[in-house]
C-alpha atoms as a PDB file:
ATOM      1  CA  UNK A   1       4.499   4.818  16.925  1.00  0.00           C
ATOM      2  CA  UNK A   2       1.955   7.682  17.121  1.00  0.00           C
ATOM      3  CA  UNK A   3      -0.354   5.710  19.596  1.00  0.00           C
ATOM      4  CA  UNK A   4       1.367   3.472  22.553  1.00  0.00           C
ATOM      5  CA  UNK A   5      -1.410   1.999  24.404  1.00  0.00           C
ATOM      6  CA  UNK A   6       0.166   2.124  27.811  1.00  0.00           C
ATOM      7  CA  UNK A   7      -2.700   4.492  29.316  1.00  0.00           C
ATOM      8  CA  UNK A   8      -6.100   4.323  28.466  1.00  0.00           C
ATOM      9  CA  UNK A   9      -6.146   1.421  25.769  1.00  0.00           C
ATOM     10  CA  UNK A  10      -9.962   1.698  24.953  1.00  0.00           C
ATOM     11  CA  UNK A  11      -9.721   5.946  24.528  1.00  0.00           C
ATOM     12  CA  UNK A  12      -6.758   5.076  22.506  1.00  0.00           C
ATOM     13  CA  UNK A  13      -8.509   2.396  20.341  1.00  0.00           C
ATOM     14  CA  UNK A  14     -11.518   4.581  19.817  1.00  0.00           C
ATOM     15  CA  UNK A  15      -9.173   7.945  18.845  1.00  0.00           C
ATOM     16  CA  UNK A  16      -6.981   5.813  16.624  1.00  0.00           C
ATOM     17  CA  UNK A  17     -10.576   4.218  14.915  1.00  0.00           C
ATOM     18  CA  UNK A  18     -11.930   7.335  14.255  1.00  0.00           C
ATOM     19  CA  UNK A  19      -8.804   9.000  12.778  1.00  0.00           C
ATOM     20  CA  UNK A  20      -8.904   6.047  10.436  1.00  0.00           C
ATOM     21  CA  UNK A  21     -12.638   6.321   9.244  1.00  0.00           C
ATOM     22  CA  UNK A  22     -11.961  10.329   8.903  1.00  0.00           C
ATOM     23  CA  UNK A  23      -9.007   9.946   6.464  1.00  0.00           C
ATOM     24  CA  UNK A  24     -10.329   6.715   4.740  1.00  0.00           C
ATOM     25  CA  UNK A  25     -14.261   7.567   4.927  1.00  0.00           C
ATOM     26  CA  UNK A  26     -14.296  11.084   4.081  1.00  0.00           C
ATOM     27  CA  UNK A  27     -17.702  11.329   2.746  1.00  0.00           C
ATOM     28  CA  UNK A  28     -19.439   9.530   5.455  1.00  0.00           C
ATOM     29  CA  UNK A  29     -21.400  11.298   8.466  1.00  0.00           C
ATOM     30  CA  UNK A  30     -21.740   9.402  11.501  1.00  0.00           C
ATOM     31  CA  UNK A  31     -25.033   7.671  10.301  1.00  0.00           C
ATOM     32  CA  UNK A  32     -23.176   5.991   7.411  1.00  0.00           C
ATOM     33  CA  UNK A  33     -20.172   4.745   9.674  1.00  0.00           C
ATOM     34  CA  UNK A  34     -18.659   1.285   8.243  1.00  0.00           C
ATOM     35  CA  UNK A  35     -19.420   0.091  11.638  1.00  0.00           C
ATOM     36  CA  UNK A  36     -22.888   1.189  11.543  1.00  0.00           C
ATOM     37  CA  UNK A  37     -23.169  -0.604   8.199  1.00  0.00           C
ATOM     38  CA  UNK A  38     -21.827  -4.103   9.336  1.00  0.00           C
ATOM     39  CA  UNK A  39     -23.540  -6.875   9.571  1.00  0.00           C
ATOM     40  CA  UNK A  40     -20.796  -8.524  12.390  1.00  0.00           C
ATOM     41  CA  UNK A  41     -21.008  -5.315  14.591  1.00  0.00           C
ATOM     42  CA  UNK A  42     -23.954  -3.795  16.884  1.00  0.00           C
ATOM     43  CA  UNK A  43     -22.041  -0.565  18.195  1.00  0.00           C
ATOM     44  CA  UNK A  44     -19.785   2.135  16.056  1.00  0.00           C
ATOM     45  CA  UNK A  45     -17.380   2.235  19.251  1.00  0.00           C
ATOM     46  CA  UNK A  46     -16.016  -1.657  18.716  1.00  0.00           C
ATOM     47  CA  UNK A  47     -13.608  -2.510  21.190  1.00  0.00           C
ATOM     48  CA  UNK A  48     -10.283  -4.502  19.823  1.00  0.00           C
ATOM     49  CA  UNK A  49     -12.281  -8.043  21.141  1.00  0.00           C
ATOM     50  CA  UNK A  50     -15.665  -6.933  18.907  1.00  0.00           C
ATOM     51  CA  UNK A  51     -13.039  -6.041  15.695  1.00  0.00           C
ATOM     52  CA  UNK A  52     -11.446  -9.465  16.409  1.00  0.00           C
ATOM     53  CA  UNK A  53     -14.864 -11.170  16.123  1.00  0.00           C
ATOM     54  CA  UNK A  54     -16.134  -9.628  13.205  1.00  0.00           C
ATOM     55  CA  UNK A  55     -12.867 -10.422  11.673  1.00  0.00           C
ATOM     56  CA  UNK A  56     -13.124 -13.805  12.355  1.00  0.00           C
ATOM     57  CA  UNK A  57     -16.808 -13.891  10.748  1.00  0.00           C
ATOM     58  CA  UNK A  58     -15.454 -12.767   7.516  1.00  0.00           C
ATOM     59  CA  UNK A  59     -15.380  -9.235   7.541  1.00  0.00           C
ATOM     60  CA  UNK A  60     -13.036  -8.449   5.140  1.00  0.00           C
ATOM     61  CA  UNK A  61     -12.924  -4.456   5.987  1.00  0.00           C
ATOM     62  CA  UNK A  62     -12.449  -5.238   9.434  1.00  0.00           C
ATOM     63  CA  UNK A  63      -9.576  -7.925   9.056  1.00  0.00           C
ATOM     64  CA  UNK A  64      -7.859  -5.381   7.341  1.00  0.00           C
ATOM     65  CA  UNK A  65      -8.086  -2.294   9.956  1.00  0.00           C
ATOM     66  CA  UNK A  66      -6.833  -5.309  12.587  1.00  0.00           C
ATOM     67  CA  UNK A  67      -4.136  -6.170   9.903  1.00  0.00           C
ATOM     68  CA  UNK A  68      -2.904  -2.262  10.205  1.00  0.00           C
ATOM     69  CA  UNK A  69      -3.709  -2.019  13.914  1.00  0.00           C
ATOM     70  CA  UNK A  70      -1.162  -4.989  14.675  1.00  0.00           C
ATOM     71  CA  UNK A  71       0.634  -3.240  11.768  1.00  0.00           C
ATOM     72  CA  UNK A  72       1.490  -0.044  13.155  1.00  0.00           C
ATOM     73  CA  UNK A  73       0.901  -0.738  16.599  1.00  0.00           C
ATOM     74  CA  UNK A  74      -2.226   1.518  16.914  1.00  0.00           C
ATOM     75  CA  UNK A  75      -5.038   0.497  18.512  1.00  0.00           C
ATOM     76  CA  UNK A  76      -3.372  -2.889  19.443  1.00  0.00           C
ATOM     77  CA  UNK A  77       0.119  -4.224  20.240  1.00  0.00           C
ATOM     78  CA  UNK A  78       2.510  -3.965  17.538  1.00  0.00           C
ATOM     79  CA  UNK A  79       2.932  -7.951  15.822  1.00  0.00           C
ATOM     80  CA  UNK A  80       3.948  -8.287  12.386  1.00  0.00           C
ATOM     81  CA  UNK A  81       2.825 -11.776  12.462  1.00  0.00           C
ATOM     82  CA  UNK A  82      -0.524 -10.969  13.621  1.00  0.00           C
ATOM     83  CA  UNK A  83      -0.791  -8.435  11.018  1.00  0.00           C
ATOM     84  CA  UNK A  84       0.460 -11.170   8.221  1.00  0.00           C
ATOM     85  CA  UNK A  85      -2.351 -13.312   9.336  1.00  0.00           C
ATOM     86  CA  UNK A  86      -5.115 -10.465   9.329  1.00  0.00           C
ATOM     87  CA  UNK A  87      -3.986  -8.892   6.096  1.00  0.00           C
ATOM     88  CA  UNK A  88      -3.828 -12.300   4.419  1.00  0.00           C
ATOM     89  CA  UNK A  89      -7.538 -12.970   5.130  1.00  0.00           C
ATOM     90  CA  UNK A  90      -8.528  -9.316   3.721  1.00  0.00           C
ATOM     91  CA  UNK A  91      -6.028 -10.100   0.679  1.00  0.00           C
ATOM     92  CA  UNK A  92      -7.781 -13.643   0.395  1.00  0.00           C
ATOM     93  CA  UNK A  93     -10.803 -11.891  -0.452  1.00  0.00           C
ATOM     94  CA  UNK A  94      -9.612  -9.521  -3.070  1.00  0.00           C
ATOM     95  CA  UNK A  95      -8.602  -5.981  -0.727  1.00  0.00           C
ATOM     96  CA  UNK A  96      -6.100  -4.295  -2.015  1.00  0.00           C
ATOM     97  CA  UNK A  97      -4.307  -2.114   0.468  1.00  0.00           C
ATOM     98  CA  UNK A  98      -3.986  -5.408   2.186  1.00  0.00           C
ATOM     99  CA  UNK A  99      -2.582  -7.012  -0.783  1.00  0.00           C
ATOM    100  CA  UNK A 100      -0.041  -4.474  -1.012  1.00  0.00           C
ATOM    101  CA  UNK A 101       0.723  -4.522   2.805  1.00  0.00           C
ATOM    102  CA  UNK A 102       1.665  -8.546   2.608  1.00  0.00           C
ATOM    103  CA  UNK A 103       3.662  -7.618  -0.355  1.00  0.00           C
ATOM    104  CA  UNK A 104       5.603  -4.866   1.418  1.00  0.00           C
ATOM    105  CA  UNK A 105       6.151  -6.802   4.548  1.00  0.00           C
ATOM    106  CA  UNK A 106       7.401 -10.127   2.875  1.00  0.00           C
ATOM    107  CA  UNK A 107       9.614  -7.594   0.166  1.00  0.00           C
ATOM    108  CA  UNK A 108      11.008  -6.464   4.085  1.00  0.00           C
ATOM    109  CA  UNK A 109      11.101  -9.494   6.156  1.00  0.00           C
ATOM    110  CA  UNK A 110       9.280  -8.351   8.571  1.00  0.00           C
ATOM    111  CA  UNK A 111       7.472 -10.796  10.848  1.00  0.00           C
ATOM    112  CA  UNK A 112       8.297 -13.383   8.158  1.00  0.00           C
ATOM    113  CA  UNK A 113      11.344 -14.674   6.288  1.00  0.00           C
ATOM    114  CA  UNK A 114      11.858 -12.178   3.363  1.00  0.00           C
ATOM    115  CA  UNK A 115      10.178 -13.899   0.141  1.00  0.00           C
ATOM    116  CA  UNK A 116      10.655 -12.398  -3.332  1.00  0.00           C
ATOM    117  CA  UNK A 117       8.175 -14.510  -5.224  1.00  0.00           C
ATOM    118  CA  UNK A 118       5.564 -13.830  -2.192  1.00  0.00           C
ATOM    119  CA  UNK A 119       6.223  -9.392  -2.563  1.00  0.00           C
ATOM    120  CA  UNK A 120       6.122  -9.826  -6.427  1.00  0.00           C
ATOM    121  CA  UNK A 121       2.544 -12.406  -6.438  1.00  0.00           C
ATOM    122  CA  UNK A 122       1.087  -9.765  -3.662  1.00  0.00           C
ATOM    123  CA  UNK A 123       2.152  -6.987  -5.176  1.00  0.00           C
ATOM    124  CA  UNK A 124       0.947  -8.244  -8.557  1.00  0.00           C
ATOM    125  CA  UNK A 125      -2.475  -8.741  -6.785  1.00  0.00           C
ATOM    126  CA  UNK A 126      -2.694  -5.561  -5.482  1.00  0.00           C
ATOM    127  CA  UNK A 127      -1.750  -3.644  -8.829  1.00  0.00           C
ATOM    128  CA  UNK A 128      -3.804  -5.720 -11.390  1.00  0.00           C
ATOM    129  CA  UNK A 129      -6.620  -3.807  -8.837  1.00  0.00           C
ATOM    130  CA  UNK A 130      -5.129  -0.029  -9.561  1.00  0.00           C
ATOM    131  CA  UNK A 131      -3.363   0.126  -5.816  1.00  0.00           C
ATOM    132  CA  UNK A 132      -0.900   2.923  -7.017  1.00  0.00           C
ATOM    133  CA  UNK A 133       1.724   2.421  -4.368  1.00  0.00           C
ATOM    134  CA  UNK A 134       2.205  -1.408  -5.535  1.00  0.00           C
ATOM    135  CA  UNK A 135       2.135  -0.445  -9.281  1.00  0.00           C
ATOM    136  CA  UNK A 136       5.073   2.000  -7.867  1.00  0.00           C
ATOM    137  CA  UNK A 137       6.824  -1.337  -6.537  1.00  0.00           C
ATOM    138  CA  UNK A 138       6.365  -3.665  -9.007  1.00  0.00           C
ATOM    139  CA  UNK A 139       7.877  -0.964 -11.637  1.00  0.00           C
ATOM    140  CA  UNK A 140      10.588  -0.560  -9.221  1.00  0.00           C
ATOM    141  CA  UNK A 141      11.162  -3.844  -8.918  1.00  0.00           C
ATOM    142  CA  UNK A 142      11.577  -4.610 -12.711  1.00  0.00           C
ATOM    143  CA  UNK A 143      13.776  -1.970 -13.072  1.00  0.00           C
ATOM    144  CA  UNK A 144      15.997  -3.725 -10.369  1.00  0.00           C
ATOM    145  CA  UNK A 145      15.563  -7.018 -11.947  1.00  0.00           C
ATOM    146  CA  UNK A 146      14.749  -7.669  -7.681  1.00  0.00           C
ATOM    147  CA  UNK A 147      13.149 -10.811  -8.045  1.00  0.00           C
ATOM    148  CA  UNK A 148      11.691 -10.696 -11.665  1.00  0.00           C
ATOM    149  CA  UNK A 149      13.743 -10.505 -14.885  1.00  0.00           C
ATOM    150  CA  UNK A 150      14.854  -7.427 -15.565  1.00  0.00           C
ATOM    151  CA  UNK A 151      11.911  -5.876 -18.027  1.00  0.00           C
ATOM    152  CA  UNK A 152      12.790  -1.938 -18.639  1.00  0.00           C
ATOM    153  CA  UNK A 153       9.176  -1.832 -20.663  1.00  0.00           C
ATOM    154  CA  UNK A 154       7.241  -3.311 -17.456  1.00  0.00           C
ATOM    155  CA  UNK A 155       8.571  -1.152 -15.027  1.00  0.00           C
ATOM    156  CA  UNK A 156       7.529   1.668 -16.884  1.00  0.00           C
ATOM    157  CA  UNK A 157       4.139   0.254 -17.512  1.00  0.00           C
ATOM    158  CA  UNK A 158       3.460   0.602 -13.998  1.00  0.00           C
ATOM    159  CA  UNK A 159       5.096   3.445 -13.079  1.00  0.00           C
ATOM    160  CA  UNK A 160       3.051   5.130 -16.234  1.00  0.00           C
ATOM    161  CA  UNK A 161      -0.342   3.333 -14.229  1.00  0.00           C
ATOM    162  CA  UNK A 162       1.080   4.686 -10.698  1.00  0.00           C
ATOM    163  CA  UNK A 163       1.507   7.941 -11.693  1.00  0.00           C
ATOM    164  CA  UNK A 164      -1.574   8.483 -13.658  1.00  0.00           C
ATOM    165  CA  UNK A 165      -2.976   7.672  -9.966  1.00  0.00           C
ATOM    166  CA  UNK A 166      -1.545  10.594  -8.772  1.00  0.00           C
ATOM    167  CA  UNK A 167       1.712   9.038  -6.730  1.00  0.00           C
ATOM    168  CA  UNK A 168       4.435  11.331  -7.082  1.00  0.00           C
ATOM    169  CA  UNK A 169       7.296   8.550  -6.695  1.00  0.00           C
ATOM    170  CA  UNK A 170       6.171   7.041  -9.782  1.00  0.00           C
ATOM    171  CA  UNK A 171       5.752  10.409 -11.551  1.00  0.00           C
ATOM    172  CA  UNK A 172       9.066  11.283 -10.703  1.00  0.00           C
ATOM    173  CA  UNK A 173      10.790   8.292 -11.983  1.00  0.00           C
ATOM    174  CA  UNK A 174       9.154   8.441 -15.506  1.00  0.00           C
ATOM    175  CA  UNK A 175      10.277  12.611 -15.496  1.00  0.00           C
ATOM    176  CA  UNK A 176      13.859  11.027 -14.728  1.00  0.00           C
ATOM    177  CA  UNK A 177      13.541   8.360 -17.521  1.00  0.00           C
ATOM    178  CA  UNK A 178      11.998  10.481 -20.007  1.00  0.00           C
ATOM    179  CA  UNK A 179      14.736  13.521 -19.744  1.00  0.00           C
ATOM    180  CA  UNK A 180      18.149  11.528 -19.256  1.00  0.00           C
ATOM    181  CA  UNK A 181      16.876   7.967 -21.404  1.00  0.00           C
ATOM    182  CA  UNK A 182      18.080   5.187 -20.871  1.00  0.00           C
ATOM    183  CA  UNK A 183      20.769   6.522 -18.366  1.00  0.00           C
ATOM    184  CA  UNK A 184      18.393   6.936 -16.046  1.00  0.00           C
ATOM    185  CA  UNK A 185      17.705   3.325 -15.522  1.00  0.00           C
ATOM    186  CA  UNK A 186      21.235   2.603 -15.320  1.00  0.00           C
ATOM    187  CA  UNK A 187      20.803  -0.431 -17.008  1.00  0.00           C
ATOM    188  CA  UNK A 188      23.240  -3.660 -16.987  1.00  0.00           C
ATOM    189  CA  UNK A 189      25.233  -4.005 -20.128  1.00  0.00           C
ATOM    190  CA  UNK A 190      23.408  -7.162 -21.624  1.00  0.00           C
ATOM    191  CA  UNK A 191      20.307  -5.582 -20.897  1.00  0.00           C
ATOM    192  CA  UNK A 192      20.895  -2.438 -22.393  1.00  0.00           C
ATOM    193  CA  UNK A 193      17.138  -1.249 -24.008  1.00  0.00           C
ATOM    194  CA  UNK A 194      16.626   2.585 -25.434  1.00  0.00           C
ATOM    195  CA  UNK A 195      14.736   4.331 -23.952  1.00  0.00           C
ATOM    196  CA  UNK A 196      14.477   7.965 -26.009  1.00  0.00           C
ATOM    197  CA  UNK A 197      14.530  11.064 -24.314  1.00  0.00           C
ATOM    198  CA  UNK A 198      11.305  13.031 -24.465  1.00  0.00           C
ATOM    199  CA  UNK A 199      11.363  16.557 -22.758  1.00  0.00           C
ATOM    200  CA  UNK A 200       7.440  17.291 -23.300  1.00  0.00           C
ATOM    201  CA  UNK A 201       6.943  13.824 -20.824  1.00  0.00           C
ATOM    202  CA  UNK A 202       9.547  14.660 -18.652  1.00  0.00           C
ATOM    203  CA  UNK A 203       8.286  18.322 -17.756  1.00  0.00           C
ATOM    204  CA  UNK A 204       4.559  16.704 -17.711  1.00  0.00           C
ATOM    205  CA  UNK A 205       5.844  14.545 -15.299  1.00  0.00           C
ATOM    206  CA  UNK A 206       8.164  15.937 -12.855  1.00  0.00           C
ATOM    207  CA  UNK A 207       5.207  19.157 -13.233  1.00  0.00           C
ATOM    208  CA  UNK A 208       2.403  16.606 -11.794  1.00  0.00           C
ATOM    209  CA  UNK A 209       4.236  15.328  -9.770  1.00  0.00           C
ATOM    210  CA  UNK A 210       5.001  18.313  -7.782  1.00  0.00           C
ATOM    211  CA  UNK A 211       0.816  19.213  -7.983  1.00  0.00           C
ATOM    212  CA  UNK A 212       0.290  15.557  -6.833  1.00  0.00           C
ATOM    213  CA  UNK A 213      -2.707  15.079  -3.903  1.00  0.00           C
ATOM    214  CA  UNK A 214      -1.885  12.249  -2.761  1.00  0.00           C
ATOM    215  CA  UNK A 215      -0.629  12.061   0.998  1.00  0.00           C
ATOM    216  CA  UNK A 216       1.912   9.088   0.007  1.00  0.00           C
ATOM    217  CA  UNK A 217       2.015   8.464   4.096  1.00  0.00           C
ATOM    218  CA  UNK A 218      -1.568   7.484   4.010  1.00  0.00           C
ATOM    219  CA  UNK A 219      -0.452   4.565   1.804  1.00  0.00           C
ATOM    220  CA  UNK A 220       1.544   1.169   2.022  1.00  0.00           C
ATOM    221  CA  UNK A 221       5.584   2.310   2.374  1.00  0.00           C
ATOM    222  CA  UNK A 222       6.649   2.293  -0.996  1.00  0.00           C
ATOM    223  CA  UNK A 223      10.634   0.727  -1.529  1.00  0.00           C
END
């Protein structure tokens, strides 16, 4: 982990915290600071107890920075369960990255019992809200047939809606499936389903994805 809190925790907390605003809040000066703007918070230097009470009053922003602070082990010590329950009240409410966190942690088993239906509903969540990184999933996951029936046509719906998001994964795999066909999917024999070959997608493709923006680190892992 980046950040190992056995020095100065609070220095720590407060570098980690304002690492995250700065890559999630680029637009903001230090006036318009989330923390500035919350209703559960009176200082924009919250210590891990203040983030635990707003959480805990709802905050829905805030549960999910604790979520990826137990997470990642930034900021606080690493525990997957703790981040399960922090994303899960973020995800209650309809936040996406934390939607597609609880999906990649119960995909992984990690700090719960792996849970295939769980991944897939989260996941679902997350993607039915544009997260591009759990469109990526899902698509990879009917491709697999990993916990969903095998659908060649949905996985490439979302890997058509990741990578018109920018996420080069998801741009690479439709290149892949629109130069080689249906090869590409290596597909079981009873669920063989054509998919042509198309070089003016494919070059499109494997083209934006090399231009892609996106930092794909700054997201939920993809699979």
């Amino acid at each position: 982990m980046i950040l190992r809190s056995y020095c100065n925790k609070n220095s720590l907390l407060f570098l980690f915290l304002f690492i995250f605003f700065i890559i999630n809040v680029v637009n903001a000066t230090p006036s318009e600071s989330y923390f500035d703007q919350s209703p559960f918070l009176n200082t924009d230097n919250p210590s891990l107890e203040d983030l635990i009470k707003a959480g805990n009053k709802g905050d829905a922003y805030i549960q999910h920075i604790l979520g990826f602070m137990y997470d990642s082990g930034n900021g606080a010590p690493q525990d997957y369960k703790k981040a399960i329950e922090w994303y899960t009240k973020a995800a209650n409410q309809n936040h996406s990255e934390s939607q597609a966190q609880l999906g990649y942690l119960y995909e992984k088993g990690l700090g719960i019992d792996k849970d295939g239906e769980k991944a897939v509903e989260w996941y679902s969540k997350a993607a039915e809200q544009g997260h591009p990184v759990a469109q990526y999933n899902l698509g990879l996951m009917y491709e697999k047939g990993q916990d969903v029936p095998q659908n060649y046509g949905k996985s490439i719906e979302w890997y058509t809606k990741s990578a018109e998001k920018g996420f080069s994964r998801a741009q690479q795999a439709l290149g892949f499936i629109y130069e080689y066909g249906q090869n590409a999917l290596n597909p079981r024999p009873e669920n063989q389903q054509n998919v042509p070959r198309d070089d003016k997608p494919a070059d499109e493709a494997l083209i934006n994805s090399a231009l892609t923006g996106i930092s794909e680190d700054s997201l939920v892992k993809a699979t």
